[in-house]
Structures are given as C-alpha cells and as structure tokens.
N, C-alpha and C. Protein backbone atom coordinates (compact mmCIF):
# COMPACT_ATOMS: atom_id res chain seq x y z
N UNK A 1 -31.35 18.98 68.41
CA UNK A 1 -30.32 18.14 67.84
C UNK A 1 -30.92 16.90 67.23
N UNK A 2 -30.12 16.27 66.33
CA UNK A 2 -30.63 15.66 65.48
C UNK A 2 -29.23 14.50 65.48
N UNK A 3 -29.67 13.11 65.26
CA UNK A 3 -28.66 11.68 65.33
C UNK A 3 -27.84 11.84 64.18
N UNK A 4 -26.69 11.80 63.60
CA UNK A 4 -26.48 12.30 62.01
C UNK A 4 -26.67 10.73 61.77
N UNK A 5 -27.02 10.05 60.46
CA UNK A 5 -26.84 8.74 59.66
C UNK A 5 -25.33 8.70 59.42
N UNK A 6 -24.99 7.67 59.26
CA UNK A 6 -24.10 6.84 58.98
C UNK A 6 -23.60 6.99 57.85
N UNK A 7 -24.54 7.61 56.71
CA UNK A 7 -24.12 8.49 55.59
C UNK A 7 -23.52 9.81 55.58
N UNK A 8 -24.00 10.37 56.57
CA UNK A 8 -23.48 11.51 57.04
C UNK A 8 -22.29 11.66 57.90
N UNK A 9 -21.35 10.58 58.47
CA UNK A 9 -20.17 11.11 59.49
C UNK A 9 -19.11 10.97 58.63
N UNK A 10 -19.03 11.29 56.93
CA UNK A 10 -17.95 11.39 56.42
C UNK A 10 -16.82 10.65 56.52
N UNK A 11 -16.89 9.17 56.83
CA UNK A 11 -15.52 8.38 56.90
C UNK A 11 -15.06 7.77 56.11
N UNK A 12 -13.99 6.94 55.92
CA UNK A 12 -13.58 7.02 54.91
C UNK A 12 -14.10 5.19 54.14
N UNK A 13 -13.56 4.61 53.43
CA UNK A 13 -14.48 3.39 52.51
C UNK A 13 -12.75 2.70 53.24
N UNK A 14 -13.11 1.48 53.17
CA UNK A 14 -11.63 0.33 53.10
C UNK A 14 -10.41 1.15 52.52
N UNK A 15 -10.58 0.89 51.18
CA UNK A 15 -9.60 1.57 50.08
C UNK A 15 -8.93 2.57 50.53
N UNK A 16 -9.55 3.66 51.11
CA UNK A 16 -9.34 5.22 51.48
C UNK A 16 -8.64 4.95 52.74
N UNK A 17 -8.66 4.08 53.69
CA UNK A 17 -8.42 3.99 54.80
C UNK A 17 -6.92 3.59 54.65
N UNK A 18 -6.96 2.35 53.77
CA UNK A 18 -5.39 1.68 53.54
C UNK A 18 -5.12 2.79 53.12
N UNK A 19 -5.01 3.61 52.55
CA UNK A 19 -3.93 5.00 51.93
C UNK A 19 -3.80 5.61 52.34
N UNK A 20 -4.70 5.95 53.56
CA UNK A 20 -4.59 7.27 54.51
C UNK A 20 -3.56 7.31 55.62
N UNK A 21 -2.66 8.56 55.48
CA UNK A 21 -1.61 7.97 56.91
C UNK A 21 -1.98 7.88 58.15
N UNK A 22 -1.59 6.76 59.03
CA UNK A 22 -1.14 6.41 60.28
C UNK A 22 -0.93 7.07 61.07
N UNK A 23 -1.04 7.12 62.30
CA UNK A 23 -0.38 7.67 63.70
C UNK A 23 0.47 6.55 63.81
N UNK A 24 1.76 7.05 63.77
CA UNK A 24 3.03 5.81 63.71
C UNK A 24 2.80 5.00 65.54
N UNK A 25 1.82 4.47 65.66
CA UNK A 25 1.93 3.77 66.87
C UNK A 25 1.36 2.23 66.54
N UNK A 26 2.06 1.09 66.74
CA UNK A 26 1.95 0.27 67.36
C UNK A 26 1.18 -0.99 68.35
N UNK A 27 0.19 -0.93 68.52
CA UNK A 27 -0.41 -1.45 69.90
C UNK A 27 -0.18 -3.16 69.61
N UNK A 28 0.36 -3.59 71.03
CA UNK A 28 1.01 -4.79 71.38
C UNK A 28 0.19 -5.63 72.32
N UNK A 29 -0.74 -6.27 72.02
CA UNK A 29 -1.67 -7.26 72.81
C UNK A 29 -0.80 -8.51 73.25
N UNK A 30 -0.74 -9.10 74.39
CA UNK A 30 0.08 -9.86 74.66
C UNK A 30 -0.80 -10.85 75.69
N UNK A 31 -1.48 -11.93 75.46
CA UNK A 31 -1.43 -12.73 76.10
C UNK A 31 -2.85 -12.27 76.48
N UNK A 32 -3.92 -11.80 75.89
CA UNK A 32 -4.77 -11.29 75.98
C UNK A 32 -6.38 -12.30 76.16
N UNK A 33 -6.58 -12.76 76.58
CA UNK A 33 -7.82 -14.23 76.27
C UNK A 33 -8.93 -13.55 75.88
N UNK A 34 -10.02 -12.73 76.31
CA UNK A 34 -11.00 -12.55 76.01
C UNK A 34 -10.68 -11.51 74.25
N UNK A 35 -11.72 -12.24 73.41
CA UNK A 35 -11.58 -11.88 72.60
C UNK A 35 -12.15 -10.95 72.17
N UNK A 36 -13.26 -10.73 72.82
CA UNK A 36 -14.37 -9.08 72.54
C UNK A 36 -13.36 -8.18 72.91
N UNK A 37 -12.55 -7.93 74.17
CA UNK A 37 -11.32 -7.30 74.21
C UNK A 37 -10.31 -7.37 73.14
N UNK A 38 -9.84 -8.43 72.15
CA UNK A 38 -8.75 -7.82 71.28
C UNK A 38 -10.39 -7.13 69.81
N UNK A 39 -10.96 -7.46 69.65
CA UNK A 39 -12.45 -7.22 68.38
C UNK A 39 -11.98 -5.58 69.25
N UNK A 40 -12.25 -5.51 70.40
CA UNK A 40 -12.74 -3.73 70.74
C UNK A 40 -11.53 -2.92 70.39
N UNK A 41 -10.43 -3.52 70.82
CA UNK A 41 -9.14 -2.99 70.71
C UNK A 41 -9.15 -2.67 68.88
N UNK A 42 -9.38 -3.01 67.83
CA UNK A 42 -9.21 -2.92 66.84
C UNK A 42 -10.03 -2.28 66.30
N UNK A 43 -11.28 -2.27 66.82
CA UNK A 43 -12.65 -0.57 66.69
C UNK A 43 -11.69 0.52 66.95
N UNK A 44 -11.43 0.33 68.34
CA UNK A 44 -11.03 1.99 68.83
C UNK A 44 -9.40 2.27 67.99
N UNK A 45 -8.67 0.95 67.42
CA UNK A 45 -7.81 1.18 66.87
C UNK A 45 -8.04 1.69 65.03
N UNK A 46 -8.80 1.45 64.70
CA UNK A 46 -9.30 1.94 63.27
C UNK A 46 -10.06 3.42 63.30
N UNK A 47 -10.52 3.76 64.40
CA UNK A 47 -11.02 4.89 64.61
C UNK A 47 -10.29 6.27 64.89
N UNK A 48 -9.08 5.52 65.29
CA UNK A 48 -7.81 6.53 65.48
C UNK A 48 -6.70 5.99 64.29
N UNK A 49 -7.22 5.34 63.33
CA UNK A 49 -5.72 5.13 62.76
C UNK A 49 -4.20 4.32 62.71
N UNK A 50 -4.53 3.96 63.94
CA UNK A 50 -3.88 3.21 64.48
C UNK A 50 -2.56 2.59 63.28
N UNK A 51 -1.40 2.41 63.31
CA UNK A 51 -0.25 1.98 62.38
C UNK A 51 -0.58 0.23 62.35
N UNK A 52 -0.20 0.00 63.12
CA UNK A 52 -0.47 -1.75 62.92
C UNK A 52 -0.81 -2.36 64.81
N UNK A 53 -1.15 -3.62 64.86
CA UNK A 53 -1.44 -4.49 66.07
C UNK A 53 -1.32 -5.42 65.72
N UNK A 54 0.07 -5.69 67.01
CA UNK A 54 0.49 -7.10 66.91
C UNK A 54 -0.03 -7.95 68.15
N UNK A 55 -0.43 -9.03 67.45
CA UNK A 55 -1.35 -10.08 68.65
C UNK A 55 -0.13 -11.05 68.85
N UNK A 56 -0.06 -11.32 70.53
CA UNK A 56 1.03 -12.16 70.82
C UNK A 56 0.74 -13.38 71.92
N UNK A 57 1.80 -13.73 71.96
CA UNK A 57 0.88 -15.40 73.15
C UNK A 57 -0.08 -16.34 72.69
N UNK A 58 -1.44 -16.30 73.85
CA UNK A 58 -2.23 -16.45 73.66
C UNK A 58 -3.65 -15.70 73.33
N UNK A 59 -2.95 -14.61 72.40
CA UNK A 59 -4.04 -13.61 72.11
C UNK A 59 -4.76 -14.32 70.95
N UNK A 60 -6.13 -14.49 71.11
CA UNK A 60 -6.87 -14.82 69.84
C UNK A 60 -6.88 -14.03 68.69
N UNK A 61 -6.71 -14.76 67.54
CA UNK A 61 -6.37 -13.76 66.04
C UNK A 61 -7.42 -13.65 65.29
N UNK A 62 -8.20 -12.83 64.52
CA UNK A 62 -8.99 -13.19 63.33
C UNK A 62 -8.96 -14.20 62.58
N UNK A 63 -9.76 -15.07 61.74
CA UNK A 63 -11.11 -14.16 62.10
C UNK A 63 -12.26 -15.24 63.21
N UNK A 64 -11.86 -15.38 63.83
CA UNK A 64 -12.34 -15.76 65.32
C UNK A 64 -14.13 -14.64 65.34
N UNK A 65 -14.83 -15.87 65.58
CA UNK A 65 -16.23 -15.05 65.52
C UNK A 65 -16.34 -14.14 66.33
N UNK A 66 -16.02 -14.07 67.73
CA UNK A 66 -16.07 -13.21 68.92
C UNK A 66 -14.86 -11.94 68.90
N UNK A 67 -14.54 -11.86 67.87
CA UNK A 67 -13.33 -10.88 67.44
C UNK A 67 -14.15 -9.86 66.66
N UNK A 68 -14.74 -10.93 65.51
CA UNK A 68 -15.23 -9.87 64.13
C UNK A 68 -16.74 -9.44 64.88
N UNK A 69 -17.24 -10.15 65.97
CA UNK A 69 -18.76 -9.61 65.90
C UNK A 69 -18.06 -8.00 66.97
N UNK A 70 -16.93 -7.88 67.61
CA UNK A 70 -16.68 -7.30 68.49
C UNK A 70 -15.92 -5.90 67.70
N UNK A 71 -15.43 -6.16 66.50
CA UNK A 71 -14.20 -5.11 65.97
C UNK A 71 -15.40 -4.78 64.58
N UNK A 72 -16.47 -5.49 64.14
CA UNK A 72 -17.30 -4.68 63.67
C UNK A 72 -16.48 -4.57 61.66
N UNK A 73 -15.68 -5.39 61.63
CA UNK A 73 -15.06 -5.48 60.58
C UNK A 73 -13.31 -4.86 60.23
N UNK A 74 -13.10 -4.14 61.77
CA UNK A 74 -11.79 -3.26 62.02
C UNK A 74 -10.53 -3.90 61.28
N UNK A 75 -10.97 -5.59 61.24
CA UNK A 75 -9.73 -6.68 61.16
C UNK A 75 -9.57 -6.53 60.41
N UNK A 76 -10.51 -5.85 58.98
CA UNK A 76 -9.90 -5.56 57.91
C UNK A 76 -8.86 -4.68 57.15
N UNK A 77 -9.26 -3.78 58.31
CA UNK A 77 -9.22 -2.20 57.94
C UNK A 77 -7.37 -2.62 58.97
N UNK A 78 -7.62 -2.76 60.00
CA UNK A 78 -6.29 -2.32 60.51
C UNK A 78 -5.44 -3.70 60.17
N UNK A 79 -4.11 -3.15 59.87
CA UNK A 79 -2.68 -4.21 60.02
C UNK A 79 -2.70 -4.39 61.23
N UNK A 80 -2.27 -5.81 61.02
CA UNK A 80 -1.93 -6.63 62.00
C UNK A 80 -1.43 -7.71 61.77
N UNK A 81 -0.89 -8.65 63.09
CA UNK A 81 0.46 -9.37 62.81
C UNK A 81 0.20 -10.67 64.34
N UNK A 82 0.68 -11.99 64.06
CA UNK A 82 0.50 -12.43 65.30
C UNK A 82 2.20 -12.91 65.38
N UNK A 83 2.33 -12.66 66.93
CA UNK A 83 3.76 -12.83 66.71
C UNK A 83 3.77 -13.81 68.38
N UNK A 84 4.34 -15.34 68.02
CA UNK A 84 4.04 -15.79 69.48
C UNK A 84 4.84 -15.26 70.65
N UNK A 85 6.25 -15.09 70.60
CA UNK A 85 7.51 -14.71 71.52
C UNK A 85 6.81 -12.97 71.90
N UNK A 86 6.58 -12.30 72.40
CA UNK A 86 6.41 -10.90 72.87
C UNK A 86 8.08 -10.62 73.19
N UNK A 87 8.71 -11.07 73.52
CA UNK A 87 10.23 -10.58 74.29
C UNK A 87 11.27 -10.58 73.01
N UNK A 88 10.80 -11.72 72.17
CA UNK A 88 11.61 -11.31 70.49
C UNK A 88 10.94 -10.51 69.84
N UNK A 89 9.58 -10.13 69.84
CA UNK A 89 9.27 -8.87 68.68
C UNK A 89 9.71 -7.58 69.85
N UNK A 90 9.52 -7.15 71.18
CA UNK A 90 10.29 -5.86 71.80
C UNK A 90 11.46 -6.32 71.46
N UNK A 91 12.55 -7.16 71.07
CA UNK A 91 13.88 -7.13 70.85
C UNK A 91 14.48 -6.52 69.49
N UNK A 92 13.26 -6.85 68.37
CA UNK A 92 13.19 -6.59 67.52
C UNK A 92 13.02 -4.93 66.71
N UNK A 93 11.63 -4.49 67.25
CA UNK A 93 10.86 -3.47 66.90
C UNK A 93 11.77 -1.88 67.89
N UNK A 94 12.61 -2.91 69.48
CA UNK A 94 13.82 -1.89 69.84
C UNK A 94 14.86 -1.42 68.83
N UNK A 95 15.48 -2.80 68.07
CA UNK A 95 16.59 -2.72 67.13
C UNK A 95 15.94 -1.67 66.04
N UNK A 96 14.68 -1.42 65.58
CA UNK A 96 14.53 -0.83 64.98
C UNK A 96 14.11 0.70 65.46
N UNK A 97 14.71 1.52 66.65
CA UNK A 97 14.28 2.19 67.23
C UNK A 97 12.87 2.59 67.39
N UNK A 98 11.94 1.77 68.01
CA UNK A 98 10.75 1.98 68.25
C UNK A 98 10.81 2.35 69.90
N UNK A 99 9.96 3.09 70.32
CA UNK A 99 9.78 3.69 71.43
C UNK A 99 8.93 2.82 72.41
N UNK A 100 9.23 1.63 73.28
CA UNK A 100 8.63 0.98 74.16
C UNK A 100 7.58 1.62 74.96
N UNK A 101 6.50 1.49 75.09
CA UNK A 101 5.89 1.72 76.37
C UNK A 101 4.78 1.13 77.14
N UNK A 102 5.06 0.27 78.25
CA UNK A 102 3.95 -0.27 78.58
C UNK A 102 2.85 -0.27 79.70
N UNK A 103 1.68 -0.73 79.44
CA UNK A 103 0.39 0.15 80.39
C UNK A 103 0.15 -0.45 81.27
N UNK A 104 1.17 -0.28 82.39
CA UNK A 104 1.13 -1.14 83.41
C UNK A 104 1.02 -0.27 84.98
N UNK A 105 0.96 -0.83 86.22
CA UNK A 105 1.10 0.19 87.35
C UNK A 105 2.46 -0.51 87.52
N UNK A 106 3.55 0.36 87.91
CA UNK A 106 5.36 -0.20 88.14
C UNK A 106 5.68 0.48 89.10
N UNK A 107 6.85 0.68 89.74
CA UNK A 107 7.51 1.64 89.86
C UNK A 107 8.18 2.41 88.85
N UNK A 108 8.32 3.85 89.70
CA UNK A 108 8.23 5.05 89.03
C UNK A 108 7.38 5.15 87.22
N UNK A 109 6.70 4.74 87.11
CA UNK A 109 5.80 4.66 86.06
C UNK A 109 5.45 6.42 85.74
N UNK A 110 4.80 6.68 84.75
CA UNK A 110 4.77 8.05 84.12
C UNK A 110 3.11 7.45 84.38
N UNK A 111 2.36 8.81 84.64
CA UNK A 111 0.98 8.71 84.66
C UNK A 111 0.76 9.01 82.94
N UNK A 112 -0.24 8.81 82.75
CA UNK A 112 -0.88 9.10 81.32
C UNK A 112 -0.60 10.21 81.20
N UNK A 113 -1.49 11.75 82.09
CA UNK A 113 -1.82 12.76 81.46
C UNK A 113 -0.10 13.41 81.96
N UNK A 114 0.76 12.97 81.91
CA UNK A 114 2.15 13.38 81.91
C UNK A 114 2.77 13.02 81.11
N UNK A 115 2.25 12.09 80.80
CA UNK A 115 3.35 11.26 79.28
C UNK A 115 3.26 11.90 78.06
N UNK A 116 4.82 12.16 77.37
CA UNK A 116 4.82 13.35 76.17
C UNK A 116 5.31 12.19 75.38
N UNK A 117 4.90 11.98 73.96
CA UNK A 117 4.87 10.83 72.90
C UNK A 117 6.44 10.92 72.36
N UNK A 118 7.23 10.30 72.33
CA UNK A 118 8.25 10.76 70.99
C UNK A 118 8.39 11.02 69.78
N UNK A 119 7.98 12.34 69.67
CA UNK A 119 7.52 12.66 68.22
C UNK A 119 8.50 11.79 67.04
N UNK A 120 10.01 11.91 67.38
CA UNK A 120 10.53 11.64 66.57
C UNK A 120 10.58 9.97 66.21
N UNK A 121 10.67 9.29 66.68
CA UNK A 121 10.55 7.78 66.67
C UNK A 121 8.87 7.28 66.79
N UNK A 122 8.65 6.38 66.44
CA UNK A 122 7.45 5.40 66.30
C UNK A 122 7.49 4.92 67.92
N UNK A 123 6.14 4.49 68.21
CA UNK A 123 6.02 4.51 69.64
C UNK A 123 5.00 2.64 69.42
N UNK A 124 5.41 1.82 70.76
CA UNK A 124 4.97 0.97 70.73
C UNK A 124 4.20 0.88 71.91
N UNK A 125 2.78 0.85 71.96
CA UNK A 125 2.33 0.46 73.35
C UNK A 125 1.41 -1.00 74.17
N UNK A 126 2.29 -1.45 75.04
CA UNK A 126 1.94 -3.00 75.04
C UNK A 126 0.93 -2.86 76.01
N UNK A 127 0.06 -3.49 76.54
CA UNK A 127 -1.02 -4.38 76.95
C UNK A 127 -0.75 -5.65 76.95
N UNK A 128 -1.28 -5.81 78.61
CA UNK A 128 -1.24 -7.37 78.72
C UNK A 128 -2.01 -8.15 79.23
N UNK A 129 -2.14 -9.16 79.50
CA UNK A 129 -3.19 -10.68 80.12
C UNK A 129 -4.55 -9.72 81.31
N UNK A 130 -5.46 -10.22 80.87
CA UNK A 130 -6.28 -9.07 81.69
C UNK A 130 -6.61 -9.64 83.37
N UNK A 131 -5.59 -10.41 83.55
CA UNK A 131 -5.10 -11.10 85.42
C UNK A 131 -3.47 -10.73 85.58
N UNK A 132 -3.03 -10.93 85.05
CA UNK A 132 -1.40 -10.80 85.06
C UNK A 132 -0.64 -9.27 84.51
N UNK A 133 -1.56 -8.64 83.72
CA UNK A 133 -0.89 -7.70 83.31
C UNK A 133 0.17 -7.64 82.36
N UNK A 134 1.31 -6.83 82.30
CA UNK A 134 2.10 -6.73 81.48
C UNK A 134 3.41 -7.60 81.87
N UNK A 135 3.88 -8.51 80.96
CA UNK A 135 5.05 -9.99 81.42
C UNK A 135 6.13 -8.85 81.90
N UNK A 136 6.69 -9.04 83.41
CA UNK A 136 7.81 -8.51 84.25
C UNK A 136 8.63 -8.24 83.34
N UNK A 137 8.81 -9.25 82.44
CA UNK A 137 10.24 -9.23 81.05
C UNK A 137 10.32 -8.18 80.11
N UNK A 138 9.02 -8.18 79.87
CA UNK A 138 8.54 -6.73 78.99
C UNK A 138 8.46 -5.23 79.26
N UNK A 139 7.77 -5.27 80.94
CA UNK A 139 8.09 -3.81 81.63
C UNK A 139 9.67 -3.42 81.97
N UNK A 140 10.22 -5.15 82.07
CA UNK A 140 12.30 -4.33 82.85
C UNK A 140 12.40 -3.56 81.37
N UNK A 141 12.21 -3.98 80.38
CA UNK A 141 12.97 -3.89 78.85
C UNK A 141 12.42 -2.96 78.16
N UNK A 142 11.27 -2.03 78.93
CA UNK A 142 10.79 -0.76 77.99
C UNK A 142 11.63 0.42 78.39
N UNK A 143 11.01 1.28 77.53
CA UNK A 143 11.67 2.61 77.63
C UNK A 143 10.69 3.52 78.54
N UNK A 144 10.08 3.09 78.99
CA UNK A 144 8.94 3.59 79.97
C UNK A 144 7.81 2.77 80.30
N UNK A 145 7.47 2.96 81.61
CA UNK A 145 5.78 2.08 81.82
C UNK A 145 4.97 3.56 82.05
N UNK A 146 3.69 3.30 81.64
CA UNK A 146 2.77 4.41 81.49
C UNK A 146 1.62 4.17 82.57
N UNK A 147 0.72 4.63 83.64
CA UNK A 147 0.15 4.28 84.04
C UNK A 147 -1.16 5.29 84.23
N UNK A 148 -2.51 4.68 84.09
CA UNK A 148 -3.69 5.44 83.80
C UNK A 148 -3.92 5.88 85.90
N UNK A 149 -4.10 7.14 85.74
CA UNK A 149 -4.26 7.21 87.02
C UNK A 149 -5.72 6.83 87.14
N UNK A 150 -6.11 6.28 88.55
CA UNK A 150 -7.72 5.79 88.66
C UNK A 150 -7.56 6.01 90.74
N UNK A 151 -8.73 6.17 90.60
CA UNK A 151 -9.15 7.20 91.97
C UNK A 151 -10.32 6.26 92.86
N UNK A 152 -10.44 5.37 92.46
CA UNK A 152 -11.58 3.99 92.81
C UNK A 152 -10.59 3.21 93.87
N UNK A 153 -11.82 2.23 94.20
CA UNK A 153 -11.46 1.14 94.80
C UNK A 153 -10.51 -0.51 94.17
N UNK A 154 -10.93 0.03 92.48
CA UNK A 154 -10.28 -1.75 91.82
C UNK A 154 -8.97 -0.95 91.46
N UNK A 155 -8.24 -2.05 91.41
CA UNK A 155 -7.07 -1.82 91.05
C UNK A 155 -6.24 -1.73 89.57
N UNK A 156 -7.68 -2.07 88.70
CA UNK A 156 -6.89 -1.89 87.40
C UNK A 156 -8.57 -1.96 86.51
N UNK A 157 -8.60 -1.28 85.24
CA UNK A 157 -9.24 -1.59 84.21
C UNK A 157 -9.36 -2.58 83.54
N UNK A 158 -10.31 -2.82 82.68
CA UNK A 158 -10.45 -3.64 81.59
C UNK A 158 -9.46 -3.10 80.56
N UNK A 159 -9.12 -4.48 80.34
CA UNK A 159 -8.25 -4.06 78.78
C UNK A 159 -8.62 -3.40 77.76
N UNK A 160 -10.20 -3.49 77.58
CA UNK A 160 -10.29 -2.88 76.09
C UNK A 160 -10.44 -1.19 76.54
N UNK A 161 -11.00 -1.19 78.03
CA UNK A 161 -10.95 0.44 78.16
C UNK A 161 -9.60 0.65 78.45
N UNK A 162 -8.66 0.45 78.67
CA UNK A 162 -7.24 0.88 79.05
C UNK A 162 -6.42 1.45 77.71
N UNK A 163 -6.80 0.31 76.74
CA UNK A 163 -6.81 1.12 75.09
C UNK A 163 -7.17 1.60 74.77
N UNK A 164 -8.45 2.29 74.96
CA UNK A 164 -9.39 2.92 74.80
C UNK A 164 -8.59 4.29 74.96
N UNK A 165 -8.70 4.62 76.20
CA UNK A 165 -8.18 6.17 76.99
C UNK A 165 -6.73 6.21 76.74
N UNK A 166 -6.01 5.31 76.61
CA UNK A 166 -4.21 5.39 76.31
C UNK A 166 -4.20 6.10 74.66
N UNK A 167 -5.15 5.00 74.14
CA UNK A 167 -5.22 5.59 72.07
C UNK A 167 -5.63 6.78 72.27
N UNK A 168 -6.43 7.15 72.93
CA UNK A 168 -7.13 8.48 72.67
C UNK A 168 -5.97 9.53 73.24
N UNK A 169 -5.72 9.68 74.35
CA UNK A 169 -4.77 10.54 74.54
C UNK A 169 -3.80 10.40 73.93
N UNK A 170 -2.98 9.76 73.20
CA UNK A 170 -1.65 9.45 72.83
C UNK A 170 -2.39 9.97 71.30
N UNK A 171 -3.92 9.82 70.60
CA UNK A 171 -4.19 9.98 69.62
C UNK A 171 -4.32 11.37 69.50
N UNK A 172 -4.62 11.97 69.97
CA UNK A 172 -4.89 13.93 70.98
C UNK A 172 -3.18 13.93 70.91
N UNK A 173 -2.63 13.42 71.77
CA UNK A 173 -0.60 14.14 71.48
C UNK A 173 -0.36 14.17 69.91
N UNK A 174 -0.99 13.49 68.84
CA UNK A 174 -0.39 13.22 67.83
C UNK A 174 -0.91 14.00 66.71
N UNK A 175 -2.10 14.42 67.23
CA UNK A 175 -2.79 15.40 66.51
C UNK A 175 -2.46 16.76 66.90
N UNK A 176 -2.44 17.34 67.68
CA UNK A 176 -1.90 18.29 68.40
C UNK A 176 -0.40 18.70 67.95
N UNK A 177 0.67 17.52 67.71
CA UNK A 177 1.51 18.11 67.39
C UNK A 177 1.87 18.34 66.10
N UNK A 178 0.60 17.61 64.84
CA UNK A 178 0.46 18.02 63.40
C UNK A 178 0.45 19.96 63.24
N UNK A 179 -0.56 20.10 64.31
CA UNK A 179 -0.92 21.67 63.53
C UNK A 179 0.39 22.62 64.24
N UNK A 180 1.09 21.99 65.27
CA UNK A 180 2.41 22.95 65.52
C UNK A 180 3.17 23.05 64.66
C-alpha cells in the first residue's frame, strides 16, 4: 500500500463545494469555549457536508486564530451563523419544522446506534458547554435527546469527538437512505 497525495483524494475546490448538495443537518454549538473544538467541529463538518453551523453564547466565531489553525480553512467552506440566544434560534428553526436533537445523557434519551434521522424534515443537532453540557432549556424543548453510548469510566466525551461520531453516523443514515 501506498499514502495517496492530496492530488489524488478527488475532492472537491471551494466553488464545487458551495454547489454541491448538503446533508440537510444543522449542527448547533452552544456555549462552547475551547476553540480547537468549534475549528474541529467544522473539519469533520465540511468533510461530511454538513448544511450550515450555528455558533451560539459564548462560542468563539471566525476568524479567531485557534479556530482557523484547527478547521484547516473549513470556515470557509461551511455556512455558518452566530446567533447569541440558543432558546430563540430552537424557537425559531422549530417554527420552521426542523427536527431538534440534542447530544446529551437525559432521561429516556435514544442511544446513537438506535436513532433513525427524519428523512422527511431537516434535522438540528445541538452540542453544548464542554462542563455543563446541553442548557436544561434546550433538552425540555427538543424533539429528542440522543445519547453516544460509552462503556468507560468518564462520563462524557470531548466535544469535538462527540461531533465527530454523531456526524458520521447520522452522515452513514443519510447516505444510506440516498441509494434506497
């Protein structure tokens, strides 16, 4: 086996990217501080396509140096939006039937590898403060909390891997249900 170049993994230029469609999802950073965490969130979100990311609270925005050395230039490539209130844009992006869901441990929460996407509606998935988690206000008011099952001793992930494995599987449901 052989490393392929960077010339070789066929992706697409800026231009090509803005035109290319979306996986109608969402991702909702809320209150997020470390900023290599929202920079990573916007790699793994350009790599899947990602529809747009809205930064909320005190989430740091582009182009913040510790963002762009972290997202590798993603800030360009993906939409995005800073919105301070998190509880008026879910009031909002609900009115517009968007599909809530947030990545939290709750009661009765849906594990990941159980959670089926709503094909038909646009799906929003929030992330929150990487001590506090997802704001109480935000989990009463979704349409589901999603939770990554983990088999360890800590009690929760890093944020940027929690997006990481949520995009990817939710990016796998969305692909999967193209070729049906």
């Amino acid at each position: 086996m052989r490393k392929l170049e960077n010339s070789e993994l066929s992706r697409l230029d800026l231009n090509a990217f803005k035109g290319a469609n979306k996986i109608p999802v969402y991702i909702i950073l809320d209150s997020v501080r470390s900023h290599q965490n929202v920079g990573s969130v916007f790699r793994t979100s350009d790599a899947f396509r990602i529809e747009k990311i809205f930064l909320c609270g005190i989430t740091g925005t582009p182009p913040h140096r510790d963002i762009q050395k972290t997202a590798l230039g993603a800030t360009e490539s993906v939409t995005w939006e800073y919105r301070e209130n998190i509880d008026e844009l879910i009031q909002e992006l609900k009115l517009l039937n968007v599909y809530i869901a947030s990545i939290e441990q709750a009661e009765n929460a849906c594990f990941l590898n159980a959670f089926e996407i709503p094909i038909e509606q646009k799906l929003a998935l929030v992330f929150g403060n990487e001590v506090d988690g997802v704001a109480q206000s935000v989990v009463s008011t979704s349409d589901t909390v999603i939770e990554i099952p983990q088999f360890g001793t800590k009690h929760s992930l890093n944020i940027s891997v929690s997006a990481g494995i949520v995009i990817w599987e939710i990016g796998k449901q969305y692909i999967n249900s193209l070729k049906q």
